[in-house]
C-alpha atoms as a PDB file:
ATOM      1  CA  UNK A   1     -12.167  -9.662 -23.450  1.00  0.00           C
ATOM      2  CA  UNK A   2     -11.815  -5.933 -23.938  1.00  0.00           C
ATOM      3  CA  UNK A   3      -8.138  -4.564 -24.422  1.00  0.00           C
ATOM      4  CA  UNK A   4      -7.271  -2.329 -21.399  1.00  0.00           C
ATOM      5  CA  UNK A   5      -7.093   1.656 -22.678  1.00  0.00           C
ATOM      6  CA  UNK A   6      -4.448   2.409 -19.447  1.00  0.00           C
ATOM      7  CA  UNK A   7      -2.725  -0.342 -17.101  1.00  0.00           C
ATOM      8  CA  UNK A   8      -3.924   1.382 -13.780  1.00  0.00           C
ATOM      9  CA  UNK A   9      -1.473  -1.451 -11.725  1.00  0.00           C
ATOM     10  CA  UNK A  10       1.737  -0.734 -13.615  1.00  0.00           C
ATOM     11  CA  UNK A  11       1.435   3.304 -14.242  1.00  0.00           C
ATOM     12  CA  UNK A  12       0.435   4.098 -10.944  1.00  0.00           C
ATOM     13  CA  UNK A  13       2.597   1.029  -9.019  1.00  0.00           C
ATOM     14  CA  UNK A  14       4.627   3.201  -6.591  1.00  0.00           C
ATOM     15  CA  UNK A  15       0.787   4.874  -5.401  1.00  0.00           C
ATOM     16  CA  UNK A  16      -0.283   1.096  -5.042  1.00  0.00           C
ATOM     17  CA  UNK A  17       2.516  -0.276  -3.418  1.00  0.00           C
ATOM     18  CA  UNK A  18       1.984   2.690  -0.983  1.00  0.00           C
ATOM     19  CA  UNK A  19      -1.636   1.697  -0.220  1.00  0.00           C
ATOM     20  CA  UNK A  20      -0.730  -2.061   0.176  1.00  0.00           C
ATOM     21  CA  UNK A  21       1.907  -1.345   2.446  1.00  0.00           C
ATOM     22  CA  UNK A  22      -0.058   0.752   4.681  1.00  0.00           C
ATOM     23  CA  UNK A  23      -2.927  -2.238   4.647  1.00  0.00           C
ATOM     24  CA  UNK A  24      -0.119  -4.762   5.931  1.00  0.00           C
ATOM     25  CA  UNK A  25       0.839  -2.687   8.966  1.00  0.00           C
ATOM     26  CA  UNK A  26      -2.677  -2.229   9.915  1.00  0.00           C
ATOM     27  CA  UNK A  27      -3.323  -6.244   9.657  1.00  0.00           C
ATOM     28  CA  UNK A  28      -0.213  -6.833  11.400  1.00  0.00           C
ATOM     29  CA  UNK A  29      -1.639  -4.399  13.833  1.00  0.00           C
ATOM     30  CA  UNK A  30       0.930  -1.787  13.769  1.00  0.00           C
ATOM     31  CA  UNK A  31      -0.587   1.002  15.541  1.00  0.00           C
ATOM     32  CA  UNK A  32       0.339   2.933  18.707  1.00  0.00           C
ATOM     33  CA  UNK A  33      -2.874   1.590  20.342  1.00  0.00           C
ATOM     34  CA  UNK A  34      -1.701  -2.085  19.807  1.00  0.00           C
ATOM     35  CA  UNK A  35       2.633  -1.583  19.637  1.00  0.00           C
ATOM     36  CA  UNK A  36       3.102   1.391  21.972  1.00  0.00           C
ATOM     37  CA  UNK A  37       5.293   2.511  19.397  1.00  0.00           C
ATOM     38  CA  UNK A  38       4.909   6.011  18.232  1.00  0.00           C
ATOM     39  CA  UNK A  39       6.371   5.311  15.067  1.00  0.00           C
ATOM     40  CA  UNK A  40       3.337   3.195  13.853  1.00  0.00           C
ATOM     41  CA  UNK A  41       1.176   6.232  14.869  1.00  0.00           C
ATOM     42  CA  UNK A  42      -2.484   5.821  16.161  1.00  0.00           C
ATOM     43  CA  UNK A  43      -5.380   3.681  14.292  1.00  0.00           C
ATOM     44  CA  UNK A  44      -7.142   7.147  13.286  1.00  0.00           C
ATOM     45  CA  UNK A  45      -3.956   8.331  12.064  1.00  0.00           C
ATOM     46  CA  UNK A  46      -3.279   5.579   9.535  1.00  0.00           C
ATOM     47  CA  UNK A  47      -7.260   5.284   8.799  1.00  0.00           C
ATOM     48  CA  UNK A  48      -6.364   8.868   7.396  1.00  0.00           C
ATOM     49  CA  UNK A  49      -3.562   8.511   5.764  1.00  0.00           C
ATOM     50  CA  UNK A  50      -5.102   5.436   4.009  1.00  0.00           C
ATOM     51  CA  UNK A  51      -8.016   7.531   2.768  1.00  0.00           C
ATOM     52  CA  UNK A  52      -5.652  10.342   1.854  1.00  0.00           C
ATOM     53  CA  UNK A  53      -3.673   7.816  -0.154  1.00  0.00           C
ATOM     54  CA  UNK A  54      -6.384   5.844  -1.968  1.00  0.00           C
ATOM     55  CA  UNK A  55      -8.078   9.791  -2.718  1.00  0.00           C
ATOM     56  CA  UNK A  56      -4.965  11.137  -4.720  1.00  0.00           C
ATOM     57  CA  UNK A  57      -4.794   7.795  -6.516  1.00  0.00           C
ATOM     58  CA  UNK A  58      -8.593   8.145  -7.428  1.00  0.00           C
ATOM     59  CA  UNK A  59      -7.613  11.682  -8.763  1.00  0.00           C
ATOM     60  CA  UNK A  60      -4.769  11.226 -10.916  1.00  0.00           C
ATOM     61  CA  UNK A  61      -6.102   8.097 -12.454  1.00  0.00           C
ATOM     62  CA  UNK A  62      -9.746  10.554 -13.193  1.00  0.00           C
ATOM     63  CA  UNK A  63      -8.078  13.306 -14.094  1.00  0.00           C
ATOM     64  CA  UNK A  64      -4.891  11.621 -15.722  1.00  0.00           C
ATOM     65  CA  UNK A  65      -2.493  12.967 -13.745  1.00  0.00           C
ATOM     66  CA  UNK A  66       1.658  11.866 -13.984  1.00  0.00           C
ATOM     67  CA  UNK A  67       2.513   8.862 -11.340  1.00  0.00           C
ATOM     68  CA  UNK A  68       5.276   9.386  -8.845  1.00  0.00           C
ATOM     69  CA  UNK A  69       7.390   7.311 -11.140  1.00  0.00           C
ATOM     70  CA  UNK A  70       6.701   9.442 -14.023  1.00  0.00           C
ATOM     71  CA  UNK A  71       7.089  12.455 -11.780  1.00  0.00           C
ATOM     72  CA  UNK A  72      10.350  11.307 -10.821  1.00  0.00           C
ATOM     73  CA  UNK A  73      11.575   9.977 -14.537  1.00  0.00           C
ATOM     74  CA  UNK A  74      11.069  13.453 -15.588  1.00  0.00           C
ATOM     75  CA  UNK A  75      13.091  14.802 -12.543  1.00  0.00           C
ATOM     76  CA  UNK A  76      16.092  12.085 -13.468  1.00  0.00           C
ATOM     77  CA  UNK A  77      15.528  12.924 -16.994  1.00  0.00           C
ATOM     78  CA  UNK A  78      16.160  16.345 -16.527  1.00  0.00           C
ATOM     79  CA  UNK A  79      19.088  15.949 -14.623  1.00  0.00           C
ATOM     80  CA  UNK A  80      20.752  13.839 -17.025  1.00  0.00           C
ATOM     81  CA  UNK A  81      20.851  16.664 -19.908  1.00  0.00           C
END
């Protein structure tokens, strides 16, 4: 078996996690069409925040862009000196 050059699932976790949780809301059918609750916002709504989402993963993974956990790392990091 090849040896993985970059583990997409652990660098980019936080993007992934995002992604998944969206997914669960929409197959527990938490949308204002379904809930009536204007918090889970309406199908079309999520549909594009889910594309949004799975887009700017796409990109930073092409283009080798920092994950929010490395964004923030560098933002504690800083902090700390």
């Amino acid at each position: 078996m090849p040896e993985k050059k970059i583990d997409i699932t652990q660098k980019y976790n936080r993007e992934i996690l995002e992604i998944k949780n969206k997914l669960n809301q929409l197959e527990q059918g938490r949308i204002y069409e379904l809930s009536r609750a204007q918090m889970d916002g309406y199908l079309a709504t999520n549909i594009g925040q889910l594309k949004r989402m799975i887009a700017e993963l796409i990109y930073k993974v092409e283009y080798g862009e920092e994950s929010i956990e490395d964004n923030l790392r560098d933002i504690f990091d800083k902090k700390s000196i």
